[in-house]
PDB file of N, CA and C in Angstrom:
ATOM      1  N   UNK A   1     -15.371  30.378 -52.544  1.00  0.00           N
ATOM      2  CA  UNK A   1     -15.478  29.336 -51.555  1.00  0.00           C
ATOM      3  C   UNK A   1     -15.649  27.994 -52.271  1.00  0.00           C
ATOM      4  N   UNK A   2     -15.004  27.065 -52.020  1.00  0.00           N
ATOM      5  CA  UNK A   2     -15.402  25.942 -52.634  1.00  0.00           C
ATOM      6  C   UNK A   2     -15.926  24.814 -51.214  1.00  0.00           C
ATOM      7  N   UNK A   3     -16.449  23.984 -52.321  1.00  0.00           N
ATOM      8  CA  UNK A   3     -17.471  23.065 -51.711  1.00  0.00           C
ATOM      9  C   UNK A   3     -16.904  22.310 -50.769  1.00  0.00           C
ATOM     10  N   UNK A   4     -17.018  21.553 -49.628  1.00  0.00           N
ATOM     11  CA  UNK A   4     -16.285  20.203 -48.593  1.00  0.00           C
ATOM     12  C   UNK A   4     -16.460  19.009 -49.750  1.00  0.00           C
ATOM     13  N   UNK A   5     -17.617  19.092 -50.623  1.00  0.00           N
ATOM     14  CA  UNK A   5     -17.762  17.857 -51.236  1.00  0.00           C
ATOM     15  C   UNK A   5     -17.401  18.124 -52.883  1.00  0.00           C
ATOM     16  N   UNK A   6     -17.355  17.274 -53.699  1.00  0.00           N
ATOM     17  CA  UNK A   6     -17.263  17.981 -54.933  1.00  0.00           C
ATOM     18  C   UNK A   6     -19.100  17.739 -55.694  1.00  0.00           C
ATOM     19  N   UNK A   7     -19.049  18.537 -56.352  1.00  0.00           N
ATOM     20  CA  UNK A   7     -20.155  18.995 -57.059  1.00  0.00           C
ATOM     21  C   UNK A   7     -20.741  17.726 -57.943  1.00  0.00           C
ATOM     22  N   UNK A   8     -21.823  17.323 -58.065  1.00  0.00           N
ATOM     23  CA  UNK A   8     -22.462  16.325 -59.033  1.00  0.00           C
ATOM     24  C   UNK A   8     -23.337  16.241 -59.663  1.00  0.00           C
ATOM     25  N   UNK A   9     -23.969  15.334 -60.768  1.00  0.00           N
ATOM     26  CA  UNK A   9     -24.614  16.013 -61.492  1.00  0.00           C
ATOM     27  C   UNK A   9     -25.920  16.496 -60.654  1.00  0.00           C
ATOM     28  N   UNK A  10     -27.117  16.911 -61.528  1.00  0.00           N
ATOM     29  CA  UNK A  10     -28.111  17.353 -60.838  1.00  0.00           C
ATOM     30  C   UNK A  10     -27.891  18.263 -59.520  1.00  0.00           C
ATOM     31  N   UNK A  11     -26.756  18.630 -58.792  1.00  0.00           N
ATOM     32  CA  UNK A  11     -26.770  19.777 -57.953  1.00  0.00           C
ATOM     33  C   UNK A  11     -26.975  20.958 -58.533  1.00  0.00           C
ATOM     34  N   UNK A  12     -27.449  21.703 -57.560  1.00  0.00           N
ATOM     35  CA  UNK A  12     -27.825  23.379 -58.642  1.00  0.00           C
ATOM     36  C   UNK A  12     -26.725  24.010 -57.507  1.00  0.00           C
ATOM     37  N   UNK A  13     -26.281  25.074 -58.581  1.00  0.00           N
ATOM     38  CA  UNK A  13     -24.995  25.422 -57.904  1.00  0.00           C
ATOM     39  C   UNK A  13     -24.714  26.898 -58.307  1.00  0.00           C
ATOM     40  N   UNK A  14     -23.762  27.844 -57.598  1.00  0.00           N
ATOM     41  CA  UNK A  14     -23.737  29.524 -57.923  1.00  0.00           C
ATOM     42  C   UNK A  14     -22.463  29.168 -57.908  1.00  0.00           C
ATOM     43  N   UNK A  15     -21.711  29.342 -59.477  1.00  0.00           N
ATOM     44  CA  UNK A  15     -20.042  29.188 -59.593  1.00  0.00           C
ATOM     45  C   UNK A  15     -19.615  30.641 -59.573  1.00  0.00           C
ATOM     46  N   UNK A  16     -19.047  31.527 -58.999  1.00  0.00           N
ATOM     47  CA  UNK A  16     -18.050  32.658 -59.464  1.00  0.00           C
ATOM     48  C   UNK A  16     -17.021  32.675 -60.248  1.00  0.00           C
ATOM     49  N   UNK A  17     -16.464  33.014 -61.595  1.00  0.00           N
ATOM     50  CA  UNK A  17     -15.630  32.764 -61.788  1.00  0.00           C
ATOM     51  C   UNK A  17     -14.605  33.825 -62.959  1.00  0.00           C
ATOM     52  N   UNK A  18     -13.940  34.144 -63.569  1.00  0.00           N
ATOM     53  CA  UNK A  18     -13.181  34.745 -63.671  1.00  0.00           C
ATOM     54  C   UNK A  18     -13.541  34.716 -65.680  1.00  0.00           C
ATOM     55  N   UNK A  19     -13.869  35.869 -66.292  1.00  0.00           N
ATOM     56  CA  UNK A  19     -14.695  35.712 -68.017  1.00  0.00           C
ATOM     57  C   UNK A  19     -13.571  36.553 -68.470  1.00  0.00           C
ATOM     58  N   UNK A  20     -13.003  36.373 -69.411  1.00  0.00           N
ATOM     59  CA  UNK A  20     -12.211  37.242 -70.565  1.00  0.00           C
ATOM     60  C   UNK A  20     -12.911  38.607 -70.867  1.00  0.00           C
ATOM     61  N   UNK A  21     -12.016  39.725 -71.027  1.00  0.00           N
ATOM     62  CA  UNK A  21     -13.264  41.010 -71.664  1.00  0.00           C
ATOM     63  C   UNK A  21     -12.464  41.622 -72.504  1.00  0.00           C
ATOM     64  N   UNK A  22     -12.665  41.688 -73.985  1.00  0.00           N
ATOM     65  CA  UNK A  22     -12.621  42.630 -74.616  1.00  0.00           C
ATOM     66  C   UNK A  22     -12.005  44.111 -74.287  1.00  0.00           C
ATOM     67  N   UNK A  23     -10.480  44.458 -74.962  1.00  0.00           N
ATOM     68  CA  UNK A  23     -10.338  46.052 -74.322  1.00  0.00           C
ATOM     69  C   UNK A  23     -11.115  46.069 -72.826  1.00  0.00           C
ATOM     70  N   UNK A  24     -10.540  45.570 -72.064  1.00  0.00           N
ATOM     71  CA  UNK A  24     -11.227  45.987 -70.455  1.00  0.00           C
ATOM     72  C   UNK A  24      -9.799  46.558 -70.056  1.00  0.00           C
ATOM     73  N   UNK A  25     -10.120  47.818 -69.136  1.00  0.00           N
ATOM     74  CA  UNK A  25      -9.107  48.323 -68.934  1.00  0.00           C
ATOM     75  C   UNK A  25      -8.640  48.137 -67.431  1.00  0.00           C
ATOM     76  N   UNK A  26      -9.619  47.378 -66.855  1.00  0.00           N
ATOM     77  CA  UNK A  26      -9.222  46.147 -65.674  1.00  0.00           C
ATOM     78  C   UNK A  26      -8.890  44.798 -65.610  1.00  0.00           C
ATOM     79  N   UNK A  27      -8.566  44.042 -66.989  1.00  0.00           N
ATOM     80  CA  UNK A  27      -8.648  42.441 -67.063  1.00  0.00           C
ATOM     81  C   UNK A  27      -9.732  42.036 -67.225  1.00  0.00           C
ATOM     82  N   UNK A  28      -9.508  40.968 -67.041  1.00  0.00           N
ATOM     83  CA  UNK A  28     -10.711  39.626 -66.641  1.00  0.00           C
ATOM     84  C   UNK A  28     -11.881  40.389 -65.624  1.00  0.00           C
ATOM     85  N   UNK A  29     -12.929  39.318 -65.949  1.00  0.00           N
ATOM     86  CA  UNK A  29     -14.057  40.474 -64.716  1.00  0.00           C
ATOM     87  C   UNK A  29     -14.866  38.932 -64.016  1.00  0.00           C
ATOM     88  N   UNK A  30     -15.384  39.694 -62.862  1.00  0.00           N
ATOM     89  CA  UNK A  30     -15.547  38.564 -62.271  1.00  0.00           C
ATOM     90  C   UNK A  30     -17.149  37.937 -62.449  1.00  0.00           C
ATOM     91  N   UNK A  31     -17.730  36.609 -62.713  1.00  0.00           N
ATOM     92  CA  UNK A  31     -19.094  37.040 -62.890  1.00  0.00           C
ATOM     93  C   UNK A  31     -19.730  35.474 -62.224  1.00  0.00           C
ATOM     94  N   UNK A  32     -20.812  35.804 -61.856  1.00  0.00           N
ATOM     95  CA  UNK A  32     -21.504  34.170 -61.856  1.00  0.00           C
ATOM     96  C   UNK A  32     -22.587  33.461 -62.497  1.00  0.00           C
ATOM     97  N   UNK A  33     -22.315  31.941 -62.279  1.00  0.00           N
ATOM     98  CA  UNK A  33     -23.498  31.723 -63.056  1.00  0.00           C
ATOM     99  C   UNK A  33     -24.169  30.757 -62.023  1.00  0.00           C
ATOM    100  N   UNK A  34     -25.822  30.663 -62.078  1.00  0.00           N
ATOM    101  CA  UNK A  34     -26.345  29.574 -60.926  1.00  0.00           C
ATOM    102  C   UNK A  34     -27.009  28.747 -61.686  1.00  0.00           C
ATOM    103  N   UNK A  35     -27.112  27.793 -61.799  1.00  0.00           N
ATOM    104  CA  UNK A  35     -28.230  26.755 -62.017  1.00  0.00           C
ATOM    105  C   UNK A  35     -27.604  25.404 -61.968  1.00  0.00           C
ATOM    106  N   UNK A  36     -28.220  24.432 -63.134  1.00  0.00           N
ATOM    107  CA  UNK A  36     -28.330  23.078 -62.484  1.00  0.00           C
ATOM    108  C   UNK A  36     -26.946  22.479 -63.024  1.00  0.00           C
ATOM    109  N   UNK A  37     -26.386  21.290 -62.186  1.00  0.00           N
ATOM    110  CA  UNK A  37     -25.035  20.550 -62.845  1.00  0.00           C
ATOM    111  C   UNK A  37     -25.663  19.447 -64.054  1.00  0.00           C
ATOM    112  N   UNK A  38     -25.561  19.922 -65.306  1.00  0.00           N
ATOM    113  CA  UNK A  38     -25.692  18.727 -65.820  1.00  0.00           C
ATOM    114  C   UNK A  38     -24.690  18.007 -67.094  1.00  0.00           C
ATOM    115  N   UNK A  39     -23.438  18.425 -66.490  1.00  0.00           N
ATOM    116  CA  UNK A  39     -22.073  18.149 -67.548  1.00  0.00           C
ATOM    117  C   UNK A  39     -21.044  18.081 -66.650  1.00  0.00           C
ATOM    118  N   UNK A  40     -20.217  17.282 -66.021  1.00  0.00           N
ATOM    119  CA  UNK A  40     -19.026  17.377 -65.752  1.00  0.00           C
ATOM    120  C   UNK A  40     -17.940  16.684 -66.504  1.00  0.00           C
ATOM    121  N   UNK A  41     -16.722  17.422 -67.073  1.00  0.00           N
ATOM    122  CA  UNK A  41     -15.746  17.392 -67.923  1.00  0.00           C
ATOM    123  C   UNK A  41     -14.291  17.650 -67.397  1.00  0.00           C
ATOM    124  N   UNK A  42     -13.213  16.927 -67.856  1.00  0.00           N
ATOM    125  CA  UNK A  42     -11.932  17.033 -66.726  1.00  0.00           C
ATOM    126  C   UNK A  42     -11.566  18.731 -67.032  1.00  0.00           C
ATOM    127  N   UNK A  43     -12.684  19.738 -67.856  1.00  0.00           N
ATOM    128  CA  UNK A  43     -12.039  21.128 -68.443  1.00  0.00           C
ATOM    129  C   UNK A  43     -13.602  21.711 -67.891  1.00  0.00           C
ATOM    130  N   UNK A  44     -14.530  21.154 -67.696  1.00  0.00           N
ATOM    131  CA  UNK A  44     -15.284  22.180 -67.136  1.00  0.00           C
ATOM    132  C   UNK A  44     -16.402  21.644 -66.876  1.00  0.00           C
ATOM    133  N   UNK A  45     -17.364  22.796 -66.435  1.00  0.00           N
ATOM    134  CA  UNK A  45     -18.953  22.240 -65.381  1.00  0.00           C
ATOM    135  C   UNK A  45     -19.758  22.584 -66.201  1.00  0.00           C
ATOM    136  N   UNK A  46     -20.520  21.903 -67.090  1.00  0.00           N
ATOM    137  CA  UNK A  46     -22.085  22.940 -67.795  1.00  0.00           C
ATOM    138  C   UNK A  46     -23.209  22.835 -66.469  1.00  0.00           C
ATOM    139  N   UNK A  47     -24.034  23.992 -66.999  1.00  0.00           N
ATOM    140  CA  UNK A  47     -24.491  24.438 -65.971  1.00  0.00           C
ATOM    141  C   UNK A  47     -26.200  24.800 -66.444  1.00  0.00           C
ATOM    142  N   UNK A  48     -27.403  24.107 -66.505  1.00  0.00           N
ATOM    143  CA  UNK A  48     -28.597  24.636 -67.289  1.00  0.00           C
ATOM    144  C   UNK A  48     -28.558  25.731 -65.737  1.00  0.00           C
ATOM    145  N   UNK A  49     -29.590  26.667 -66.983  1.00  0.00           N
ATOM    146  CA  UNK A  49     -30.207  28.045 -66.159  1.00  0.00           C
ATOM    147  C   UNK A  49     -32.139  28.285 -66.541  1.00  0.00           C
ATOM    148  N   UNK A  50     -31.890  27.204 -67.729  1.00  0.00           N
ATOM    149  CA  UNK A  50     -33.529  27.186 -67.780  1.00  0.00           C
ATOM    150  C   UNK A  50     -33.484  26.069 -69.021  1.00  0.00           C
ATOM    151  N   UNK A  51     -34.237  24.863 -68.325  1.00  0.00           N
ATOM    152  CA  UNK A  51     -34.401  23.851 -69.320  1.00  0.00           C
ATOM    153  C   UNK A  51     -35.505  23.461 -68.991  1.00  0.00           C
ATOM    154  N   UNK A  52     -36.235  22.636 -69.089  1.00  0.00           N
ATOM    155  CA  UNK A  52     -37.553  21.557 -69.557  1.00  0.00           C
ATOM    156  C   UNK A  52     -37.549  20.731 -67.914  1.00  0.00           C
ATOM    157  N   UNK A  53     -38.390  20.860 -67.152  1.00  0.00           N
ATOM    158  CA  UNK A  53     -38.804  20.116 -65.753  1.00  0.00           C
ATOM    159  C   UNK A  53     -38.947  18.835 -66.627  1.00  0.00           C
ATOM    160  N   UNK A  54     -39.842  18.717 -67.184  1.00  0.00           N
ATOM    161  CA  UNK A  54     -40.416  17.579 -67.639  1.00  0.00           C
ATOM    162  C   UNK A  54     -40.155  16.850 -68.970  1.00  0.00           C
ATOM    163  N   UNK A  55     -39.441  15.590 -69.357  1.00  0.00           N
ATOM    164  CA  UNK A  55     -38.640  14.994 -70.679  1.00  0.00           C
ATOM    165  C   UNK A  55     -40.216  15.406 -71.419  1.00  0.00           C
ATOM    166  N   UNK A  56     -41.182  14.790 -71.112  1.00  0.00           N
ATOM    167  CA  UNK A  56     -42.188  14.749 -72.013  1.00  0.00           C
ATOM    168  C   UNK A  56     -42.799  16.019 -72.757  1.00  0.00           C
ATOM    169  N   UNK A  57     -42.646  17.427 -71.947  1.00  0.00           N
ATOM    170  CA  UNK A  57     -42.720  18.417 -72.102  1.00  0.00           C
ATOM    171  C   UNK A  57     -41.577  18.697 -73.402  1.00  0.00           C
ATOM    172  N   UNK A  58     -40.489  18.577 -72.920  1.00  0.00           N
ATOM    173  CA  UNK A  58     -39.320  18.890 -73.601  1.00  0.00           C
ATOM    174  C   UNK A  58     -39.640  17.982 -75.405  1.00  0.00           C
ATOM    175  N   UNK A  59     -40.347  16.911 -75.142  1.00  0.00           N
ATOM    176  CA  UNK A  59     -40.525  15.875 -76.068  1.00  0.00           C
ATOM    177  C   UNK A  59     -41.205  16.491 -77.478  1.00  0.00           C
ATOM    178  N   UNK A  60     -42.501  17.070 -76.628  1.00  0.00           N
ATOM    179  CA  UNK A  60     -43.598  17.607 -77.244  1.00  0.00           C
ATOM    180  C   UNK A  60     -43.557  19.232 -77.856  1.00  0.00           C
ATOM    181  N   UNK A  61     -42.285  19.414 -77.055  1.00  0.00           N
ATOM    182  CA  UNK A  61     -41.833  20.870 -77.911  1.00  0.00           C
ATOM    183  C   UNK A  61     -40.788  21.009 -78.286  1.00  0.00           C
ATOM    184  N   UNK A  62     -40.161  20.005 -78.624  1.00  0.00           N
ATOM    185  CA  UNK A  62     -39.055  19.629 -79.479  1.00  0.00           C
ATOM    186  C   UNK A  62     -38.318  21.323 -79.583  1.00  0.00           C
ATOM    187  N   UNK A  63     -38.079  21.939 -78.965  1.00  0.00           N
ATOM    188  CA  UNK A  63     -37.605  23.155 -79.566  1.00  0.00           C
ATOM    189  C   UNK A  63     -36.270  23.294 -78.557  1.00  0.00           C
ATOM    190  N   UNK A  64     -34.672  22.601 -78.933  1.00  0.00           N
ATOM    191  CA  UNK A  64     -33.560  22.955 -78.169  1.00  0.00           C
ATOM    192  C   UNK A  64     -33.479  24.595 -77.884  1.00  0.00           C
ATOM    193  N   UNK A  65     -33.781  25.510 -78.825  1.00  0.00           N
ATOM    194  CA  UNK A  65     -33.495  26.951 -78.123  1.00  0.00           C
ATOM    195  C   UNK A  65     -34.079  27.268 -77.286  1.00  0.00           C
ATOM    196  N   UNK A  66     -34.978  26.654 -76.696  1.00  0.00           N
ATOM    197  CA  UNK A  66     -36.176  26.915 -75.094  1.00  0.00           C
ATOM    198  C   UNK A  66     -34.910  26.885 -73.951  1.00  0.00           C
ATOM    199  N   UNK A  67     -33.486  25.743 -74.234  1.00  0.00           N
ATOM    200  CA  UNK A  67     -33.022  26.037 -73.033  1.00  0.00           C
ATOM    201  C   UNK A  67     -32.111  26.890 -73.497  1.00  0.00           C
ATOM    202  N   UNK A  68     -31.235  26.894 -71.844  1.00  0.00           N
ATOM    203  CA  UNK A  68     -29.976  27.751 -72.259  1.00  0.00           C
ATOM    204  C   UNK A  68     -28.726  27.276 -70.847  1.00  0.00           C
ATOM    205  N   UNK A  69     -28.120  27.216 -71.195  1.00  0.00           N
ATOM    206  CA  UNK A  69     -26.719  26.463 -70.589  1.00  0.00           C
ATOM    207  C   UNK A  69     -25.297  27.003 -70.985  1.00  0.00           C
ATOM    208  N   UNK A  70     -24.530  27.092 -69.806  1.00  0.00           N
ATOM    209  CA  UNK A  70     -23.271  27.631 -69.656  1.00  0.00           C
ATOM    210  C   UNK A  70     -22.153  26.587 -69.528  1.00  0.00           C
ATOM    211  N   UNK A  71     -21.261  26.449 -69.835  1.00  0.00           N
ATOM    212  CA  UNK A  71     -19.838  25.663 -69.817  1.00  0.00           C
ATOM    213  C   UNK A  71     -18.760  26.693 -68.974  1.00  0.00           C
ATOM    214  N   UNK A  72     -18.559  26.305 -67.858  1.00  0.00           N
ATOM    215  CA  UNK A  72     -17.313  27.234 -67.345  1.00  0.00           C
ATOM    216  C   UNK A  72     -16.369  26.466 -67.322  1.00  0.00           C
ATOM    217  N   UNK A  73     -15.464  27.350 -67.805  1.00  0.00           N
ATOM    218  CA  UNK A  73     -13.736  26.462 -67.650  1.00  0.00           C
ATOM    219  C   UNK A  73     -13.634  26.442 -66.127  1.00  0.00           C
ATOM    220  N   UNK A  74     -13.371  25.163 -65.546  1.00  0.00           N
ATOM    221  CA  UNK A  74     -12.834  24.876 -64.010  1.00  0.00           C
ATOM    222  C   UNK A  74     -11.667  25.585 -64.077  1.00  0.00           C
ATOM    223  N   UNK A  75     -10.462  25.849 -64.409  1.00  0.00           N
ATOM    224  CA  UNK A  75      -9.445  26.566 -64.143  1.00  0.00           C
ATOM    225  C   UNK A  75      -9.819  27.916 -63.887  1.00  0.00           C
ATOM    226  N   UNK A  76     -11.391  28.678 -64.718  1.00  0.00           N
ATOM    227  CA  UNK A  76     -11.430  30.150 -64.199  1.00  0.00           C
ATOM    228  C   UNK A  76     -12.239  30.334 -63.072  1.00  0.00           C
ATOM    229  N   UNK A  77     -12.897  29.127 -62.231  1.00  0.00           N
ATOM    230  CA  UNK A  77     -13.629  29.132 -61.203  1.00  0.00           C
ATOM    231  C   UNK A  77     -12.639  29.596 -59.919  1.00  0.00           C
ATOM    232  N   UNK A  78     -13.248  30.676 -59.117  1.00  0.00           N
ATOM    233  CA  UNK A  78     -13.006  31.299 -58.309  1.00  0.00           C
ATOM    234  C   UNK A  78     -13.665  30.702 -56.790  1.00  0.00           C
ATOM    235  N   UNK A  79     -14.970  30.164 -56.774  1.00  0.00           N
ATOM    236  CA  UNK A  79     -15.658  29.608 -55.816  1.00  0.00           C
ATOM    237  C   UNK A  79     -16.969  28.790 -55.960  1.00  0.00           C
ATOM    238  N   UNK A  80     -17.689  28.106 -56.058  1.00  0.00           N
ATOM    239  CA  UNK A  80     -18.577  27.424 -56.010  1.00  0.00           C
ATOM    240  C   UNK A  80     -19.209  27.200 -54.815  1.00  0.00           C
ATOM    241  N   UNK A  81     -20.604  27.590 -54.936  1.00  0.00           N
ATOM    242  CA  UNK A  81     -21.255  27.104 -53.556  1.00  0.00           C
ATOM    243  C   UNK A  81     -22.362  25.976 -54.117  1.00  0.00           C
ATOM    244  N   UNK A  82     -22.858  25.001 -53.400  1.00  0.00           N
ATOM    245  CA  UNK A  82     -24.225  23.816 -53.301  1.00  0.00           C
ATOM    246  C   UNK A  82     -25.072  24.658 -52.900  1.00  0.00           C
ATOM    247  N   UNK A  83     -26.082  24.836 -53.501  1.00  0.00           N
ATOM    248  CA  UNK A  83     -26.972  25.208 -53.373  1.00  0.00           C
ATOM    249  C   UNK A  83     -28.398  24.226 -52.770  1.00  0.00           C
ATOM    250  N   UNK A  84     -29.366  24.368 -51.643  1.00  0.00           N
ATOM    251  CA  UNK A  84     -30.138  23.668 -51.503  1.00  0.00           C
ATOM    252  C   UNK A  84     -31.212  23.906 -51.718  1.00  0.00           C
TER     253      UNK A  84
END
């Protein structure tokens, strides 16, 4: 399903979309990812799933592997919903 509006940053969002697999003896498989918009690119949406509420927090624990974030290619997106 896609959105009436298009997606922006800071929306948190559930993309479905279509992942490459290894020897799959069905293709492509279908999978999703939900969290926050914080990348839009004319090739794709990054997407945090767990980052830092707070800069100062994030400041004071200087540690980038705390988050974790997805890049989906827009061409393998299948549906996107806004999440509220």
């Amino acid at each position: 399903m896609k959105p009436r509006t298009a997606p922006k940053l800071g929306d948190y969002l559930a993309i479905t979309f279509l992942d490459h697999a290894e020897n799959s003896k069905t293709g492509s498989l279908l999978f999703e990812a939900v969290g926050r918009l914080t990348k839009i690119t004319k090739d794709d949406y990054t997407l945090h799933c767990w980052q830092y509420v707070s800069p100062i927090d994030k400041a004071g624990d200087d540690n980038d592997s705390n988050e974790h974030c997805f890049s989906i290619v827009r061409k393998a997106i299948k549906g996107i919903r806004i999440l509220k």
